[in-house]
PDB file of N, CA and C in Angstrom:
ATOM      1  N   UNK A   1      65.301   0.207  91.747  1.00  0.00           N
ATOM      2  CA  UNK A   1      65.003   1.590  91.478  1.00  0.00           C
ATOM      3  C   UNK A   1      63.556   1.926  91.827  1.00  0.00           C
ATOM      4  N   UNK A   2      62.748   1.216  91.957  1.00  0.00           N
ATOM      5  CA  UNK A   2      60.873   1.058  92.106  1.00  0.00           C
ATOM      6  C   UNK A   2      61.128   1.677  93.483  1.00  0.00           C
ATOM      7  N   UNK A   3      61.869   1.233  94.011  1.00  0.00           N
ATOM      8  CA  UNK A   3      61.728   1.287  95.880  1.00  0.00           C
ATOM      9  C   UNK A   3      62.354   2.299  96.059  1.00  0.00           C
ATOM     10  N   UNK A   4      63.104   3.112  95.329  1.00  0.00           N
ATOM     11  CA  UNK A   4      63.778   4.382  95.545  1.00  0.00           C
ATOM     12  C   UNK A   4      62.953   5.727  95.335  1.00  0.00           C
ATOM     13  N   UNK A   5      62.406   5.332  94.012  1.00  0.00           N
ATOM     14  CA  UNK A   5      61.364   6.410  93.582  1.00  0.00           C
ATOM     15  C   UNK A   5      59.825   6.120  94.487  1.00  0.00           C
ATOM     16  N   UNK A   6      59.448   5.442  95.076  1.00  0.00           N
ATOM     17  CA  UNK A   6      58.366   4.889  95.740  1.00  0.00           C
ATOM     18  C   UNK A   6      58.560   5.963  97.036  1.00  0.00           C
ATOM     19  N   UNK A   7      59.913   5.852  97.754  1.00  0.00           N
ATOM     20  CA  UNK A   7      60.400   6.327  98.706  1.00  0.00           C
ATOM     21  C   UNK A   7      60.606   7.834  98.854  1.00  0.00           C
ATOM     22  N   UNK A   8      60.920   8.119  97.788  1.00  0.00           N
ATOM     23  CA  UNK A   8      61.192   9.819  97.725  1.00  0.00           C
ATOM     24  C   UNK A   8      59.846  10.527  96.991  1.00  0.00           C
ATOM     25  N   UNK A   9      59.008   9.459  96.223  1.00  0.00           N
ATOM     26  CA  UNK A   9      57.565  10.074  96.163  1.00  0.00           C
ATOM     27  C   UNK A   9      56.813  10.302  97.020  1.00  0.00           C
ATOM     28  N   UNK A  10      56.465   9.276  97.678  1.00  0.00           N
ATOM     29  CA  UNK A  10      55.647   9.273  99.240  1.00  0.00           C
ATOM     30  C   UNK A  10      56.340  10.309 100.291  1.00  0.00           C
ATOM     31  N   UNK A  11      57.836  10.385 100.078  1.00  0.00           N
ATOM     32  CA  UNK A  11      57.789  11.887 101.169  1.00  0.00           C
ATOM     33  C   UNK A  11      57.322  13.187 100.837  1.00  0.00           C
ATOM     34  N   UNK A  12      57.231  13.139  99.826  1.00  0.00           N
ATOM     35  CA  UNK A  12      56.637  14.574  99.008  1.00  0.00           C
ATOM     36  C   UNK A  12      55.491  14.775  98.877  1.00  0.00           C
ATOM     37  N   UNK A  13      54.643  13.470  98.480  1.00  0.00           N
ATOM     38  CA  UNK A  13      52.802  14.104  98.555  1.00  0.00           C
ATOM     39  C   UNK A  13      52.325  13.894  99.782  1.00  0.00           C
ATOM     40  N   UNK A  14      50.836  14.313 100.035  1.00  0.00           N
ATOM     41  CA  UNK A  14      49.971  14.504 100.546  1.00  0.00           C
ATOM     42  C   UNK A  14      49.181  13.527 101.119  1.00  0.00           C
ATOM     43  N   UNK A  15      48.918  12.843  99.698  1.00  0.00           N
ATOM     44  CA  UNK A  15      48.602  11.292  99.938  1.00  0.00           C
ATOM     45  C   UNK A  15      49.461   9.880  99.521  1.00  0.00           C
ATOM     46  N   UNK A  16      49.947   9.322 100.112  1.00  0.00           N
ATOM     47  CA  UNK A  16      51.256   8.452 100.071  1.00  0.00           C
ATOM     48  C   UNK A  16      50.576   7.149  99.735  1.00  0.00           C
ATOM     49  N   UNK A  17      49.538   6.969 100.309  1.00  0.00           N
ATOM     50  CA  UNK A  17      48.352   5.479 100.084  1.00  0.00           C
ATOM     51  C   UNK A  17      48.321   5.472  98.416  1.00  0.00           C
ATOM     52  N   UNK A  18      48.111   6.589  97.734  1.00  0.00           N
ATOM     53  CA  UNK A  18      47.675   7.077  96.155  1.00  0.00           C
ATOM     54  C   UNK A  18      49.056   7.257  95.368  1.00  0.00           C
ATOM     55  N   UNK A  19      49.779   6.523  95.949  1.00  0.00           N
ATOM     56  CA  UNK A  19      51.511   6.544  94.574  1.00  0.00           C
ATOM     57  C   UNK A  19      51.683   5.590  94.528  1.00  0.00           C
ATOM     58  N   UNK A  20      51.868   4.611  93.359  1.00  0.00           N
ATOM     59  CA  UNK A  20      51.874   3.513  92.688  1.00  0.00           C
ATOM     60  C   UNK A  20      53.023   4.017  91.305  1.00  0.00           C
ATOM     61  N   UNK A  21      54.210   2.925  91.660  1.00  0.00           N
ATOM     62  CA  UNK A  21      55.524   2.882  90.861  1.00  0.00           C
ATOM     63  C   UNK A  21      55.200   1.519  90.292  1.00  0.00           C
ATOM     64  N   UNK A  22      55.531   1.946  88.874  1.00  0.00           N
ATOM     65  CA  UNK A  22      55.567   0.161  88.007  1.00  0.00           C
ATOM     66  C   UNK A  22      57.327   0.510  87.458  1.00  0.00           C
ATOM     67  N   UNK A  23      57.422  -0.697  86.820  1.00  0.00           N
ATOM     68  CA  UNK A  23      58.883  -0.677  86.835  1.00  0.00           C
ATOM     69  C   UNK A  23      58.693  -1.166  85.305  1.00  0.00           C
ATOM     70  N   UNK A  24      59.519  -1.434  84.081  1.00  0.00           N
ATOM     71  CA  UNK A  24      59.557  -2.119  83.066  1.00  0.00           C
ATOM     72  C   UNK A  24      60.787  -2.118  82.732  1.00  0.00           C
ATOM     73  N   UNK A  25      61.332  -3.594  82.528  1.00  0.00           N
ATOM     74  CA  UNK A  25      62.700  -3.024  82.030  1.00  0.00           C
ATOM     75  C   UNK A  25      62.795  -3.985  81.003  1.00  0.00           C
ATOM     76  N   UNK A  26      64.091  -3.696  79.776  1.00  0.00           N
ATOM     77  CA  UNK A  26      63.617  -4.068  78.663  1.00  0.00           C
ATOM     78  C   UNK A  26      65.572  -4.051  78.279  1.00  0.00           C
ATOM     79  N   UNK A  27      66.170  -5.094  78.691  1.00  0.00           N
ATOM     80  CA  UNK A  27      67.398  -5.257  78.553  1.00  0.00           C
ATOM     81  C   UNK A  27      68.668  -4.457  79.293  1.00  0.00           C
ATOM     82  N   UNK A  28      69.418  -3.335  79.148  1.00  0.00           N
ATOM     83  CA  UNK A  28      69.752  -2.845  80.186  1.00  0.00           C
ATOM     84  C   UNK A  28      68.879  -1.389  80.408  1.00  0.00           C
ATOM     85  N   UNK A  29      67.967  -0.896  79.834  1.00  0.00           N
ATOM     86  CA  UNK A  29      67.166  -0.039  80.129  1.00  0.00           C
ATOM     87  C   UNK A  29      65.740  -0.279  80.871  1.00  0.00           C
ATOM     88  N   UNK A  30      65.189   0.666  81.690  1.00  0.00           N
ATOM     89  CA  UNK A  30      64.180   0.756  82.600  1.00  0.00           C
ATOM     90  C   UNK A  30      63.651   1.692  82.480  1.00  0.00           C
ATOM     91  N   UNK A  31      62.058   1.579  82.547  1.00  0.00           N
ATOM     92  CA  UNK A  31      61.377   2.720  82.591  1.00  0.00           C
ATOM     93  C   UNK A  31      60.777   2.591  84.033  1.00  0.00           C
ATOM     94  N   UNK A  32      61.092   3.694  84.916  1.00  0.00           N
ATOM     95  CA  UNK A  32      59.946   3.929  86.161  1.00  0.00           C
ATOM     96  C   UNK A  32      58.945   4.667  85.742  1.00  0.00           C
ATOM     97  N   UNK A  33      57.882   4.281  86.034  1.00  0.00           N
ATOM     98  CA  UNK A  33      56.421   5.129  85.938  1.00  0.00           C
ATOM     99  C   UNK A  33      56.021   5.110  87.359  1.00  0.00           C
ATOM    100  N   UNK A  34      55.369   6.984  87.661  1.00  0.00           N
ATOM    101  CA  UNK A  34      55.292   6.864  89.110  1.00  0.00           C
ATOM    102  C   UNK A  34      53.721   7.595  88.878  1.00  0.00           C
ATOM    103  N   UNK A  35      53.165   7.411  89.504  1.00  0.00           N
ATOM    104  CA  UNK A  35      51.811   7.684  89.055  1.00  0.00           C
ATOM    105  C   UNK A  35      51.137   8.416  90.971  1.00  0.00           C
ATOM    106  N   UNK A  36      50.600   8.920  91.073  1.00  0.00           N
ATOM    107  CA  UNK A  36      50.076  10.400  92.402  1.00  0.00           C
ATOM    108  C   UNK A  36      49.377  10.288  92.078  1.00  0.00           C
ATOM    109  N   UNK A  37      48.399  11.080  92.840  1.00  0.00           N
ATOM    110  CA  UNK A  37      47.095  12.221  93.059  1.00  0.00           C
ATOM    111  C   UNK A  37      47.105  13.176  92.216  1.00  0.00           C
ATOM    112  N   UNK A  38      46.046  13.496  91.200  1.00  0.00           N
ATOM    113  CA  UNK A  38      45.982  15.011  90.323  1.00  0.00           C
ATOM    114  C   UNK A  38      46.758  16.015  91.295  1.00  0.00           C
ATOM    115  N   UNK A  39      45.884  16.383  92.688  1.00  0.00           N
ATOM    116  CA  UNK A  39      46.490  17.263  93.939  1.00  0.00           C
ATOM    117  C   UNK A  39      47.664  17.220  94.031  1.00  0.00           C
ATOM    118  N   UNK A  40      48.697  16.020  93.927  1.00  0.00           N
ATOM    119  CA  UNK A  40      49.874  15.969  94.557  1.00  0.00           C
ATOM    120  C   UNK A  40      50.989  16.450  93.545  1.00  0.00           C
ATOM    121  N   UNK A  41      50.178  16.279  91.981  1.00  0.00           N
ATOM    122  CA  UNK A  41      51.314  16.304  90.612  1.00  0.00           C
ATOM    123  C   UNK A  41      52.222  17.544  90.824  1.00  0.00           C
ATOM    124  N   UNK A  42      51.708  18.658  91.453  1.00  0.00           N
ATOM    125  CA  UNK A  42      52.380  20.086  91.553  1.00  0.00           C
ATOM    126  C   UNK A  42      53.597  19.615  92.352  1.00  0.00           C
ATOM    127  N   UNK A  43      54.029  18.571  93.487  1.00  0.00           N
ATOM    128  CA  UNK A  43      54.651  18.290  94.354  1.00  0.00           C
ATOM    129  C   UNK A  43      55.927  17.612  93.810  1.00  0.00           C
ATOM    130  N   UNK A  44      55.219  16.853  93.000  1.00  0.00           N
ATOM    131  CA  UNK A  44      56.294  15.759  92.149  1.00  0.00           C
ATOM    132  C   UNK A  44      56.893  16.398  91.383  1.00  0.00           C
ATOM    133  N   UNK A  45      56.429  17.424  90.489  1.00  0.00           N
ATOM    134  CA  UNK A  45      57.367  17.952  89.489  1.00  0.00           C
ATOM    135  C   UNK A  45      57.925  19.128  89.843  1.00  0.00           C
ATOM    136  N   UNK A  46      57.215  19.768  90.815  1.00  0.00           N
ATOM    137  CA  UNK A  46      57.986  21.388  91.658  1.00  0.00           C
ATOM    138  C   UNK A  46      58.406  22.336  90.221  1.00  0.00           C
ATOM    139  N   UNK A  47      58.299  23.344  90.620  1.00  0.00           N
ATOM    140  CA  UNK A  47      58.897  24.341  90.008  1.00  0.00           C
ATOM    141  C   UNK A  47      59.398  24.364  88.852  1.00  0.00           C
ATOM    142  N   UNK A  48      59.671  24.951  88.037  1.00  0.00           N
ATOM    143  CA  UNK A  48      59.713  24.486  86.881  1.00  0.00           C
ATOM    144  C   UNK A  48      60.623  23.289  86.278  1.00  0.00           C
ATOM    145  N   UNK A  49      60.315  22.053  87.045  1.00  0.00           N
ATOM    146  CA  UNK A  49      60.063  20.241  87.136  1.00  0.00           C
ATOM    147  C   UNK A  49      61.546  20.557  87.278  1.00  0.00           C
ATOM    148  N   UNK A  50      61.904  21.482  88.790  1.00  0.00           N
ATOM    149  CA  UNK A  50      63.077  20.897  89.463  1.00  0.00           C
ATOM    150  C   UNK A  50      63.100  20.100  90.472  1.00  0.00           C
ATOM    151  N   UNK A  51      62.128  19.378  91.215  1.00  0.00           N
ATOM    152  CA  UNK A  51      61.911  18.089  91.837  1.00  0.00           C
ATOM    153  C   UNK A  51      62.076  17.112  91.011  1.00  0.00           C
ATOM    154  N   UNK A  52      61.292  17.423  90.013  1.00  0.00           N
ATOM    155  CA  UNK A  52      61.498  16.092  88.828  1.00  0.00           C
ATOM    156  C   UNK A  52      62.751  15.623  88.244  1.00  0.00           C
ATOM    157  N   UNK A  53      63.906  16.963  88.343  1.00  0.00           N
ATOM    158  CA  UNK A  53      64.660  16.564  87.491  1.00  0.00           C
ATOM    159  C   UNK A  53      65.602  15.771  88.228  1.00  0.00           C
ATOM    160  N   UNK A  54      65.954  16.339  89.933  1.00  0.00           N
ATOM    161  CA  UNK A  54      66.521  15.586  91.553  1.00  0.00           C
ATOM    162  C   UNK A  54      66.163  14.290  91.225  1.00  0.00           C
ATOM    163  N   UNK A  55      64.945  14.023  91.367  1.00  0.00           N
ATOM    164  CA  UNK A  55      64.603  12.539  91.379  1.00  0.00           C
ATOM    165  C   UNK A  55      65.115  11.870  89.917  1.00  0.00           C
ATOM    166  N   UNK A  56      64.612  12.384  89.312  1.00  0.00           N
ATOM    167  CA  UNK A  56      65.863  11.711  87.703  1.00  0.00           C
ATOM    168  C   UNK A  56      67.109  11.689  88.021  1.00  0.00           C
ATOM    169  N   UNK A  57      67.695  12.976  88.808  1.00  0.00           N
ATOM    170  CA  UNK A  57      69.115  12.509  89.124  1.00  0.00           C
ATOM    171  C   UNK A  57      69.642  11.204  89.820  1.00  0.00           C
ATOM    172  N   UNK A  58      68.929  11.619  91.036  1.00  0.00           N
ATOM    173  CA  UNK A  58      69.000  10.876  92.070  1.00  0.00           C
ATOM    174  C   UNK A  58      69.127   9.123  91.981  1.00  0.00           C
ATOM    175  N   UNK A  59      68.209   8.921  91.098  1.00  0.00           N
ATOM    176  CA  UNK A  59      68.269   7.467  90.289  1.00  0.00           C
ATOM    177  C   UNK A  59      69.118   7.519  89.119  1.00  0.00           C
ATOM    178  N   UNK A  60      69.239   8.242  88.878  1.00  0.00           N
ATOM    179  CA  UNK A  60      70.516   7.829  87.811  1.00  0.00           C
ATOM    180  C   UNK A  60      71.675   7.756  88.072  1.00  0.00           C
ATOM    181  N   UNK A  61      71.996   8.064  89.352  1.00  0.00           N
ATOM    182  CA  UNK A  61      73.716   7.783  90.224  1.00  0.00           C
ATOM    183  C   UNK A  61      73.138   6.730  90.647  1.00  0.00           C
ATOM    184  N   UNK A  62      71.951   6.292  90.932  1.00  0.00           N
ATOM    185  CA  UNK A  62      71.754   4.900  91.798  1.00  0.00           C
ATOM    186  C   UNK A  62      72.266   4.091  90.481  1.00  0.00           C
ATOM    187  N   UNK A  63      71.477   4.172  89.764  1.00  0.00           N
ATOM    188  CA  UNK A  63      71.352   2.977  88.273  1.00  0.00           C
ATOM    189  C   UNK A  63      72.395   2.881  87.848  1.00  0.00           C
ATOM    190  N   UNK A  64      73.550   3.757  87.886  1.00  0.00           N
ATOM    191  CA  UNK A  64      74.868   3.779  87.090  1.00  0.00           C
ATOM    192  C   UNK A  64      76.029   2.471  87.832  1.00  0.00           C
ATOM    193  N   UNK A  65      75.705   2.386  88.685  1.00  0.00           N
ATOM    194  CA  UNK A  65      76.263   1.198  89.096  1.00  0.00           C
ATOM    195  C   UNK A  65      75.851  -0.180  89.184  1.00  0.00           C
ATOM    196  N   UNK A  66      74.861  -0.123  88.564  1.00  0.00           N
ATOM    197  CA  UNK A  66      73.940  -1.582  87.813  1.00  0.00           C
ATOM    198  C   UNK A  66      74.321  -1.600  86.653  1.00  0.00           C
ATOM    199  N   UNK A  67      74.664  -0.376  85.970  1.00  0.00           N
ATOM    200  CA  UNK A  67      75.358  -0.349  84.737  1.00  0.00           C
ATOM    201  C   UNK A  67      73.980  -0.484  83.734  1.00  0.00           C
ATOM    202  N   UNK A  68      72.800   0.154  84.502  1.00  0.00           N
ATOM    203  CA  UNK A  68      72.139   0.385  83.535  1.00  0.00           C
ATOM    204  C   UNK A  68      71.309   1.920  83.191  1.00  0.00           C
ATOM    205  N   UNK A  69      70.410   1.889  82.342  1.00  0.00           N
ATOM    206  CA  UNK A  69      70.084   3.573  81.962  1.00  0.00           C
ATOM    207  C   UNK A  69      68.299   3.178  82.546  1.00  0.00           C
ATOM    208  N   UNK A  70      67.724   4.185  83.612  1.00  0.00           N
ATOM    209  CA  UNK A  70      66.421   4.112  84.164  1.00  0.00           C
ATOM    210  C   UNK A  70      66.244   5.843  83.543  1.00  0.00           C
ATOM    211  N   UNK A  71      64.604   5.143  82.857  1.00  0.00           N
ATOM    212  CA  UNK A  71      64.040   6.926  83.167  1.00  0.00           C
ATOM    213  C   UNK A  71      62.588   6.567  84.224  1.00  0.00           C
ATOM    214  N   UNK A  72      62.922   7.703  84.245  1.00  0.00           N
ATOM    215  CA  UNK A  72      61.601   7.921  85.388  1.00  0.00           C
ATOM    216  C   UNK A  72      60.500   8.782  84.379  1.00  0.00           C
ATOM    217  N   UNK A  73      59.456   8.254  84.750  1.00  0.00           N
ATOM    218  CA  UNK A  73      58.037   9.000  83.918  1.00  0.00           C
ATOM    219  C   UNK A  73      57.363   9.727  85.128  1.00  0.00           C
ATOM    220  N   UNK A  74      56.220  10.766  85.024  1.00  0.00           N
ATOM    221  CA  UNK A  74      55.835  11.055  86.246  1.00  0.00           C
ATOM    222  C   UNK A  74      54.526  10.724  85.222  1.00  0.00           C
ATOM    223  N   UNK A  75      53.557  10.588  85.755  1.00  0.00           N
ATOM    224  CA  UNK A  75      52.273  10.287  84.692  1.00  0.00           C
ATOM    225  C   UNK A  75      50.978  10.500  85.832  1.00  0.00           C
TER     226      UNK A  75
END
């Protein structure tokens, strides 16, 4: 899931060198933390955080067939 959200972050900002995904997972749950540019945060969360919520989707049809539950943080 790191490499998914890594992937669809970096197409969206500005600066792609400056996004750093950590991963933690803690039995069948995962936390992604995706961390940008102050500049880029408007990009990641869009509109009223309907980018944010795509990319929560987006990994959560991925994760459902690992059979596990990922959230994504934007931080």
């Amino acid at each position: 899931m790191k490499e998914l959200v890594e992937v669809i972050a970096k197409a969206l900002v500005d600066n792609p060198e400056e996004v750093v995904v950590t991963e933690k997972a803690e039995g069948k749950n995962v936390t992604v933390e995706l961390h940008v540019a102050p500049a880029d945060m408007g990009k990641v969360i869009g509109k009223q955080g309907r980018i944010a919520k795509a990319i929560r989707s987006v990994v959560k049809a991925a994760s459902s067939k690992d059979n596990k539950r990922v959230d994504v943080e934007i931080i």
